[in-house]
Protein backbone atom coordinates (compact mmCIF):
# COMPACT_ATOMS: atom_id res chain seq x y z
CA UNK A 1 -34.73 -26.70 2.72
CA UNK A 2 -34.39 -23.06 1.00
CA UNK A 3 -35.20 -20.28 2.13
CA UNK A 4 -37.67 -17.66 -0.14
CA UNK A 5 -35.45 -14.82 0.61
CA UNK A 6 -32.97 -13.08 -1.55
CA UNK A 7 -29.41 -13.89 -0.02
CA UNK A 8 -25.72 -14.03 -0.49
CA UNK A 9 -26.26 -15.93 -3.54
CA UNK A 10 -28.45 -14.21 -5.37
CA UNK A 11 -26.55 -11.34 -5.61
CA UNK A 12 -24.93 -12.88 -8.80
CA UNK A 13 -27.80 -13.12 -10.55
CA UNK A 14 -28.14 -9.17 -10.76
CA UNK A 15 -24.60 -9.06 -11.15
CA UNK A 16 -24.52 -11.45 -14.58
CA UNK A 17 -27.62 -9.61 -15.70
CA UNK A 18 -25.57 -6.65 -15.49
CA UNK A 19 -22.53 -8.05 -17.26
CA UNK A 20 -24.60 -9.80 -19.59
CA UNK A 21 -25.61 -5.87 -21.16
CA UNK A 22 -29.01 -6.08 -19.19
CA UNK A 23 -29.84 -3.54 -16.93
CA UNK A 24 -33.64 -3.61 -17.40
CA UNK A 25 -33.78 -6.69 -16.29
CA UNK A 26 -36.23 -7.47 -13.84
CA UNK A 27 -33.36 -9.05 -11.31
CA UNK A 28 -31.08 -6.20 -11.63
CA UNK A 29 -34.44 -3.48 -11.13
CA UNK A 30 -35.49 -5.42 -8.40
CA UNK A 31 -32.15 -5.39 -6.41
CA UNK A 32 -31.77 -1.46 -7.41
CA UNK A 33 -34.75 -1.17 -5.56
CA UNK A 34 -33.75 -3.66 -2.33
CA UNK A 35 -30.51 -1.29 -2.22
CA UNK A 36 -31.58 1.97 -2.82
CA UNK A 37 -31.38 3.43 0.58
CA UNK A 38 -27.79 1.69 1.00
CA UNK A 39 -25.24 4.37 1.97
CA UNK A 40 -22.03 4.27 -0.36
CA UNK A 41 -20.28 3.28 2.68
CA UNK A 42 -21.85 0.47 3.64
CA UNK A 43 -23.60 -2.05 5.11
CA UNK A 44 -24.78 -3.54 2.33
CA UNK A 45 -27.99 -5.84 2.22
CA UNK A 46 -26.90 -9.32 1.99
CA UNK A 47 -30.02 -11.21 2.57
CA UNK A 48 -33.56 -9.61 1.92
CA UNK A 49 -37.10 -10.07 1.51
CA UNK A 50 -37.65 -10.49 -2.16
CA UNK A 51 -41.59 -8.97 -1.44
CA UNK A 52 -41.24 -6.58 0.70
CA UNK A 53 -37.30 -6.07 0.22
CA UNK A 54 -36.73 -5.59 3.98
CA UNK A 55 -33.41 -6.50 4.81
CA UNK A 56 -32.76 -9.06 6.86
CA UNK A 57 -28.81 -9.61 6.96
CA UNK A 58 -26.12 -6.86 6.33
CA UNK A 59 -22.33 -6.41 5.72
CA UNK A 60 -20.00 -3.98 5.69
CA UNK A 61 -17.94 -6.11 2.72
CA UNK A 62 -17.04 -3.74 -0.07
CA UNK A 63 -18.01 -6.34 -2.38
CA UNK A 64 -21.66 -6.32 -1.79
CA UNK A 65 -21.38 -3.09 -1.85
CA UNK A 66 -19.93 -3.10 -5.98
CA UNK A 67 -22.87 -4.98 -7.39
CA UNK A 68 -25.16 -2.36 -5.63
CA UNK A 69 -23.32 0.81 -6.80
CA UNK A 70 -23.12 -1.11 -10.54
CA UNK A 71 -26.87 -1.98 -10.07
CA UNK A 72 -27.62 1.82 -9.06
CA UNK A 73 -25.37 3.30 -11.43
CA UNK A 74 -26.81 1.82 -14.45
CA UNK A 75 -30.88 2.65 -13.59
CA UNK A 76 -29.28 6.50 -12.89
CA UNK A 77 -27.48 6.51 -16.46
CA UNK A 78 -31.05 7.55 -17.99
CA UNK A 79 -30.68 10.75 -16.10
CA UNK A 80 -26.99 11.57 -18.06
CA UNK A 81 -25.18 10.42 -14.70
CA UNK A 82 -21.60 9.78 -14.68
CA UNK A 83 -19.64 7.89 -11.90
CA UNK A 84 -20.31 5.07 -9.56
CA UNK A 85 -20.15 5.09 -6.05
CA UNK A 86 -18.39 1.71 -5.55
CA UNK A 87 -15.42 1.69 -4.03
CA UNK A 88 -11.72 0.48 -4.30
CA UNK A 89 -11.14 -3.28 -4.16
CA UNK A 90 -10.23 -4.77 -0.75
CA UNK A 91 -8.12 -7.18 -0.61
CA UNK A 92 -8.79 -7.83 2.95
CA UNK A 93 -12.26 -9.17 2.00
CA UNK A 94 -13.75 -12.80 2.38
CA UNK A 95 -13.07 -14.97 -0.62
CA UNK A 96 -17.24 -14.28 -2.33
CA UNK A 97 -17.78 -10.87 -1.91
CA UNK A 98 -14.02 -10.13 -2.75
CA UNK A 99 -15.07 -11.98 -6.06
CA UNK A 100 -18.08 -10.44 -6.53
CA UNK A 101 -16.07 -7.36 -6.63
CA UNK A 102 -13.70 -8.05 -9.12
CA UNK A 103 -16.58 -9.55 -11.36
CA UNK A 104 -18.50 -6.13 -10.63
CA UNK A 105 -15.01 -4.19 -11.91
CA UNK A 106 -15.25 -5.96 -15.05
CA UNK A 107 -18.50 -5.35 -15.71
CA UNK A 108 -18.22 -1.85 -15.07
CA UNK A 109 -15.16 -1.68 -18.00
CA UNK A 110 -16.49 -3.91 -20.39
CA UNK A 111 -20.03 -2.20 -20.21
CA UNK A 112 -20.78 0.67 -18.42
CA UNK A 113 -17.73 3.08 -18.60
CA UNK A 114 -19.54 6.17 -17.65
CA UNK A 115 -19.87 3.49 -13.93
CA UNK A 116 -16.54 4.34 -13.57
CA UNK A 117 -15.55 4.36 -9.64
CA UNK A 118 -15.46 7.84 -8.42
């Protein structure tokens, strides 16, 4: 059985989106909006509500935390923005999010410079 709610996993599908030179998408606007009220610092919505967006699981991972500062970057770039608030790698992370990081850093080069890390 699956559960309707956005979770860890579907956090890649914003993430490709992203990479892919999409950030209209309706994936990558949708999680913007789950993650708006994130602090930079964490914790990061893991599993949500994809209707209402409430959150229902958290974690203080920085990797989460990339594909949400990526995700918000890009919808503030229309406003002549520059910088993201994701922060450095951690190698100390849990095998996903530590790859969701990494994926999230090469997105950010390879298509959104002005994302860069501040």
């Amino acid at each position: 059985n699956f559960s309707r709610n956005a979770g860890y996993e579907a956090i890649r599908v914003p993430l490709f989106a992203l990479w892919s030179g999409r950030p209209g998408s309706a994936a990558v606007r949708s999680f913007a909006q789950a993650v708006v009220t994130t602090p930079p610092g964490g914790p990061y919505p893991v599993v949500f509500d994809p209707l209402t967006r409430a959150v229902l699981e958290s974690s203080s991972h920085a990797g989460y935390g990339a594909v949400a500062a990526l995700a918000r970057c890009t919808d503030a770039q229309g406003a002549g923005r520059i910088g993201s608030t994701m922060r450095p790698f951690a190698k100390d992370q849990p095998y996903y999010p530590a790859t969701l990081h990494m994926m999230a850093l090469l997105a950010q080069i390879s298509e959104y410079p002005t994302c860069v890390p501040l």
